[in-house]
Protein backbone atom coordinates (compact mmCIF):
# COMPACT_ATOMS: atom_id res chain seq x y z
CA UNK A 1 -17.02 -21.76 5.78
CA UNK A 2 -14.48 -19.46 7.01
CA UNK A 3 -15.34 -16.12 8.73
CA UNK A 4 -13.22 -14.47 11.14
CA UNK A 5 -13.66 -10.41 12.65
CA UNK A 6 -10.00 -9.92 12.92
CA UNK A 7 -8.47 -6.42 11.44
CA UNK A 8 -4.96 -6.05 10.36
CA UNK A 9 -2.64 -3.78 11.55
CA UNK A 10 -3.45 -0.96 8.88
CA UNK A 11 -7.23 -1.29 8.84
CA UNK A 12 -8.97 1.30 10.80
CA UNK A 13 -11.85 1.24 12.67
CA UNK A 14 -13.39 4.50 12.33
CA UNK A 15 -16.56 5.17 10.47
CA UNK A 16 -15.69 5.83 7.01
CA UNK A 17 -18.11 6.57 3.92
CA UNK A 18 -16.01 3.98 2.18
CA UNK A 19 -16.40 1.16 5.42
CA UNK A 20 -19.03 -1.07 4.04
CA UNK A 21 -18.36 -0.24 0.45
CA UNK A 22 -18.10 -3.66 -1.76
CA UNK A 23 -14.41 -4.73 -1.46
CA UNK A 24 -14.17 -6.11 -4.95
CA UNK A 25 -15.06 -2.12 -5.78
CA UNK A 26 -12.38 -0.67 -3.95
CA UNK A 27 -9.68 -2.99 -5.07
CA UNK A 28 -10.53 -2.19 -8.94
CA UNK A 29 -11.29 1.05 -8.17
CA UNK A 30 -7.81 1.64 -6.66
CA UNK A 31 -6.06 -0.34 -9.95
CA UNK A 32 -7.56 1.44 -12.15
CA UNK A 33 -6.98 5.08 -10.66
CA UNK A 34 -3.34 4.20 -9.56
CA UNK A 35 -3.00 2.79 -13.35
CA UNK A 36 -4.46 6.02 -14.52
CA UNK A 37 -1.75 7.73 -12.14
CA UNK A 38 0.94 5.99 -13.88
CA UNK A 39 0.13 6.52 -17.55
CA UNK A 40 -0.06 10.29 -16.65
CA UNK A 41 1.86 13.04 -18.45
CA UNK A 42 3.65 14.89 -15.59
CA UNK A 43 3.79 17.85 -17.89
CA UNK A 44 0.09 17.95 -18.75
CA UNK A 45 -0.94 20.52 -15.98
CA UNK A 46 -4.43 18.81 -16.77
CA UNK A 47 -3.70 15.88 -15.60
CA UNK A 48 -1.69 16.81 -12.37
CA UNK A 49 -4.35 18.89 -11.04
CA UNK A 50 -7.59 16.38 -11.98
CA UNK A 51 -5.51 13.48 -10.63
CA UNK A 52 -4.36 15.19 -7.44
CA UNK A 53 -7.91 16.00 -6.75
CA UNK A 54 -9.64 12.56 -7.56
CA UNK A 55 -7.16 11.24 -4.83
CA UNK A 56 -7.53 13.94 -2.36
CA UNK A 57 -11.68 13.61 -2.72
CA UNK A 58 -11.03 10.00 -2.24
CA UNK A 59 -9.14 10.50 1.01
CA UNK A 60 -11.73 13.11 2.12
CA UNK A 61 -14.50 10.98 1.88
CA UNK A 62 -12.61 7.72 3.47
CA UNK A 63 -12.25 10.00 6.58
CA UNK A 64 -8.55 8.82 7.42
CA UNK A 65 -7.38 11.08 10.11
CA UNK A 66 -4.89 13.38 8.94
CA UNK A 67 -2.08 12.65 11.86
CA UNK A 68 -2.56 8.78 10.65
CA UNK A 69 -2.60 9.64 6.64
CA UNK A 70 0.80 12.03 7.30
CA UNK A 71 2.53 9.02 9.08
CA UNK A 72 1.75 6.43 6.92
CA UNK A 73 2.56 8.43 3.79
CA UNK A 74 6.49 8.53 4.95
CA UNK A 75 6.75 5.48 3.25
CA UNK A 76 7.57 7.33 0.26
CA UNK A 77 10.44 8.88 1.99
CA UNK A 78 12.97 6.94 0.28
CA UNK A 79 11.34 7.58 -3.04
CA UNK A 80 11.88 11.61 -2.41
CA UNK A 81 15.20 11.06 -1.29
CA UNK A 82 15.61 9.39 -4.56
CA UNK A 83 14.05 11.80 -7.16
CA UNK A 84 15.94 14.47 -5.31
CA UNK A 85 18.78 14.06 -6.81
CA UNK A 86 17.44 12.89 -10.42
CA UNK A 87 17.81 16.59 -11.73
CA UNK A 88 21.67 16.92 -11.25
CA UNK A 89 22.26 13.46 -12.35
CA UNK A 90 19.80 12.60 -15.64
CA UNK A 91 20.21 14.32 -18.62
CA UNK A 92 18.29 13.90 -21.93
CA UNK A 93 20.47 15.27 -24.87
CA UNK A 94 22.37 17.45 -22.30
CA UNK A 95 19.39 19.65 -21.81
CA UNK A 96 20.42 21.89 -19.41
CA UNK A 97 18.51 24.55 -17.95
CA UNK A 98 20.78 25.85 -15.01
CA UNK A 99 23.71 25.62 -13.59
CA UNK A 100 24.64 26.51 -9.60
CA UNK A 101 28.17 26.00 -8.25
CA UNK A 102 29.16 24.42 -11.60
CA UNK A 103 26.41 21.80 -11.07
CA UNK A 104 24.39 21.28 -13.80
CA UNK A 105 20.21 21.20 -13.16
CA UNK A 106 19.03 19.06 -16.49
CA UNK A 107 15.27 19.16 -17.77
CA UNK A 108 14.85 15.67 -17.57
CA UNK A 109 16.26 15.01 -14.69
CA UNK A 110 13.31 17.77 -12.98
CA UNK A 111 10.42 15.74 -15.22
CA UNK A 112 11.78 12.51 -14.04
CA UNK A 113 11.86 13.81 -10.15
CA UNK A 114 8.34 15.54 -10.56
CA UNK A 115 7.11 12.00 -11.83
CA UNK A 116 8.32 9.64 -9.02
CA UNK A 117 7.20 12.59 -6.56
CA UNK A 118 3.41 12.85 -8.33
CA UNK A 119 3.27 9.37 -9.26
CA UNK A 120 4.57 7.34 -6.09
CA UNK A 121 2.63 9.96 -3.51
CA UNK A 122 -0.88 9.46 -5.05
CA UNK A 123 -0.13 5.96 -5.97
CA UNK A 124 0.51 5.52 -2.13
CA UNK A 125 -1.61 7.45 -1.05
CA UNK A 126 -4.67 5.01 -2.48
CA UNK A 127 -2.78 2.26 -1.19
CA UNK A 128 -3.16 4.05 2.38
CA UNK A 129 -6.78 4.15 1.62
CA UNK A 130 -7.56 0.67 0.48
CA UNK A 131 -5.98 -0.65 3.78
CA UNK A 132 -7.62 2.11 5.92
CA UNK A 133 -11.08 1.18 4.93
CA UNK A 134 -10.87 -2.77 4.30
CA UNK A 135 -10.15 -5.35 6.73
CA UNK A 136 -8.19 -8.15 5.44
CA UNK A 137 -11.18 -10.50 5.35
CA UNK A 138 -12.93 -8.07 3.08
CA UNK A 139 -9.61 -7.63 0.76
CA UNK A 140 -9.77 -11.74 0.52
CA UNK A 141 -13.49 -11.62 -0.46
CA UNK A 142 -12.68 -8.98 -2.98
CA UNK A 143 -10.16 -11.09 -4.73
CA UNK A 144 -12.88 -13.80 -4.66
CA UNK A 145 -15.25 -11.87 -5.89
CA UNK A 146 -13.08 -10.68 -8.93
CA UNK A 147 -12.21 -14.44 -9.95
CA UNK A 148 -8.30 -14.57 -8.90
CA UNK A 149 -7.02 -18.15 -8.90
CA UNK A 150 -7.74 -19.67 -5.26
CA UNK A 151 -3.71 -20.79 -4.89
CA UNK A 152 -3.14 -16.79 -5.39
CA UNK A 153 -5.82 -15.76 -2.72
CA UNK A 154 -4.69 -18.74 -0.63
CA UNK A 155 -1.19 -16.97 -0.64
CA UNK A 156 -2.32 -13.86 -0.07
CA UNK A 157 -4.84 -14.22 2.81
CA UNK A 158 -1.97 -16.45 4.80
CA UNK A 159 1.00 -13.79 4.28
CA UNK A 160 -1.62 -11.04 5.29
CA UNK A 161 -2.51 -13.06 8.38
CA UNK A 162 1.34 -14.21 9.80
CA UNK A 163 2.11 -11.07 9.02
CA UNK A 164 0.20 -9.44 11.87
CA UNK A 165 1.14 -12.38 14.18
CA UNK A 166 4.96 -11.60 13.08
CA UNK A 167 4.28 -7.78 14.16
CA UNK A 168 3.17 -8.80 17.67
CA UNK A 169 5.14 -11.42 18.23
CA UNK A 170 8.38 -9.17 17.53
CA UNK A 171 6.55 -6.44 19.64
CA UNK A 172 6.27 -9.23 22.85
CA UNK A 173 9.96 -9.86 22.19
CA UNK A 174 11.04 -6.41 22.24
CA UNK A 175 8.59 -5.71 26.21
CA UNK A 176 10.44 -8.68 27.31
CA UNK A 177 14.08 -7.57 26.16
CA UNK A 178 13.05 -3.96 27.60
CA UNK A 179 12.02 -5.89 31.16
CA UNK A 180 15.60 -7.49 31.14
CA UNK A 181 17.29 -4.02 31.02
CA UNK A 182 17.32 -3.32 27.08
CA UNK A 183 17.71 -0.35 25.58
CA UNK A 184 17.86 0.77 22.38
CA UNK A 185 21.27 3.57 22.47
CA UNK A 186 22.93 3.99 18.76
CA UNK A 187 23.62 1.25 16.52
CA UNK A 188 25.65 -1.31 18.60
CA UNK A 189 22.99 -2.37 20.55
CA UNK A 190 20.67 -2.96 17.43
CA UNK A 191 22.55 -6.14 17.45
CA UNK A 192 20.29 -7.90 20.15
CA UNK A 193 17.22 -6.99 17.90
CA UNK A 194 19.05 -8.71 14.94
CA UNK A 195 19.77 -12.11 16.60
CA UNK A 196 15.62 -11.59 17.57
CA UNK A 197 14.72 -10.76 14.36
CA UNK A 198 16.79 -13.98 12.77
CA UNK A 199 15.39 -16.49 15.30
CA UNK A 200 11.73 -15.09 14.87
CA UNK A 201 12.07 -15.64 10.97
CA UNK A 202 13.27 -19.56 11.44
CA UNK A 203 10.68 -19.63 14.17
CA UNK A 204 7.95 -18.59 11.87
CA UNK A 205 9.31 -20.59 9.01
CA UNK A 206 8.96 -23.88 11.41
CA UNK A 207 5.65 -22.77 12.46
CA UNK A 208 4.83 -22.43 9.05
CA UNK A 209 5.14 -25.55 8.13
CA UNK A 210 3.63 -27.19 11.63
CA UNK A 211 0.39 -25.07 10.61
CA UNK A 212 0.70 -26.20 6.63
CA UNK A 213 0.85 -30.00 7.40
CA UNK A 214 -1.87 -29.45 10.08
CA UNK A 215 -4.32 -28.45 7.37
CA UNK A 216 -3.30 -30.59 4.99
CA UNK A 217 -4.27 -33.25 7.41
CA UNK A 218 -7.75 -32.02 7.79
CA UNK A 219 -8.33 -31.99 4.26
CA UNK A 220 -7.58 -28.36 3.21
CA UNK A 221 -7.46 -28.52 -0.39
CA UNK A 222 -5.46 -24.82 -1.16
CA UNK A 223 -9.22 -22.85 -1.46
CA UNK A 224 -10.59 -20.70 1.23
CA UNK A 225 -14.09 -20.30 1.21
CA UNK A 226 -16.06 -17.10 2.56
CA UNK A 227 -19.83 -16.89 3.71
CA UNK A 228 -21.14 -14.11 1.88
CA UNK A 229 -21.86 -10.64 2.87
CA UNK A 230 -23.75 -8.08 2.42
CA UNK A 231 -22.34 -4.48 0.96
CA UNK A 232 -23.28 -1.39 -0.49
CA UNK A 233 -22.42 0.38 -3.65
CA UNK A 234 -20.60 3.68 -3.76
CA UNK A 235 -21.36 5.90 -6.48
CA UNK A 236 -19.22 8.58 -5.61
CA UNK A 237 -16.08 6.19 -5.80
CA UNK A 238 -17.41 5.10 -9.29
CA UNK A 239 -17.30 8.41 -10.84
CA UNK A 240 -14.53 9.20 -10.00
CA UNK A 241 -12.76 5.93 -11.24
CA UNK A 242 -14.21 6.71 -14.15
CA UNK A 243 -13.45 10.19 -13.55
CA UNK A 244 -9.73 9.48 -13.69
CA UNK A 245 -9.92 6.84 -16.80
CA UNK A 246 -11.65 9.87 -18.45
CA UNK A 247 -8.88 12.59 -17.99
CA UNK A 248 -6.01 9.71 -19.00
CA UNK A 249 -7.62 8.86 -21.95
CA UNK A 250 -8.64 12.95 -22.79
CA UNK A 251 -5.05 13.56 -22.64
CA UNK A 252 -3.58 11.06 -24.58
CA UNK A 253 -5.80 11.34 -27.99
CA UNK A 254 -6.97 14.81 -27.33
């Protein structure tokens, strides 16, 4: 049986209400209320507002430290950057509603750049909470637990895994380059970081395949199996899961 301790890099270690909370739980709670997030009308002021705080209760309760939510969140940066300029640049039936400069604003191009703002934000920001709150162990006994072909979970847990060795391995690279005088002074002298990058990946890609025909060897057969656990059930996360199915489906057929 396989049972290991180690974290990844985005799990934290704080207590958290949601810490020892079932892992299968969290991972369908988080579908369903990012799914819920999608299918939303971004004009429905409904929705916006019962959404927004489903998510924000959810982060509350996880008790993700605000510095570490903020700087995980600019992720979506490129998204913003993005729906920023949706409003001069998509146009539904040239449905203009102002014009600056002799640039036109267009009504579409505003829903479609509230959307991607609402959507991807909240979406991201229960991705920030999943990892926060479950080790990768617990993510692979979720899957488990939920019945997702072993070959999948296989894939998953090992990516997860190399992964974090990738991230400090490229860390030790960069102390040593920094010992031998390396500094890091406009975009010329990204180049040494390149050439690291590149022989890490063929590195890891070698390894990979050292540590695949290894296993194969002693008999692994593509399933990983996990010694159960104990966890507990959360029933604020369930209503609101079902909270946010609830205002979806009020606002489409109501």
């Amino acid at each position: 049986m396989y049972s290991t301790t180690h974290s990844h890099h985005l799990s934290l270690h704080e207590e958290s209400k949601l810490k020892n909370i079932k892992p299968e739980h969290k991972i369908l709670s988080t579908f369903f209320i990012v799914i819920s997030i999608a299918f939303s009308n971004v004009e429905s002021l409904f929705q916006i507002l019962l959404h927004s705080l489903i998510v924000f209760s959810i982060i509350f309760i996880s008790r993700i430290p605000i510095k570490t939510y903020l700087k995980r969140l600019t992720i979506d940066i490129p998204f913003i950057i993005f729906a920023l300029f949706l409003p001069f640049l998509s146009s539904g039936n040239n449905d203009i509603i102002y014009t600056f400069m002799g640039i036109d604003v267009f009504k579409t191009g505003l829903l479609d750049m509230f959307a991607i703002l609402f959507k991807a934000t909240l979406g991201l920001s229960m991705g920030i909470v999943l990892t926060a709150v479950t080790t990768n162990i617990e993510l692979i006994y979720g899957l488990q637990k939920l019945k997702l072909p072993q070959i999948i979970i296989a894939i998953m847990s090992f990516a997860i895994r190399y992964i974090d060795v990738f991230i400090d391995e490229f860390k030790r690279v960069k102390i040593s380059m920094r010992s031998r005088g390396y500094e890091e002074k406009g975009i010329k002298t990204l180049l040494p970081i390149a050439y690291a990058s590149g022989a890490m990946l063929i590195r890891g890609y070698e390894r990979g395949e050292r540590v695949y025909l290894s296993m194969i060897s002693r008999g692994f057969n593509g399933s990983i199996e996990l010694r159960e656990r104990e966890y507990n059930n959360s029933v604020i996360l369930i209503f609101l899961t079902i909270g946010s199915i609830i205002v979806l489906i009020l606002d489409m057929y109501l």
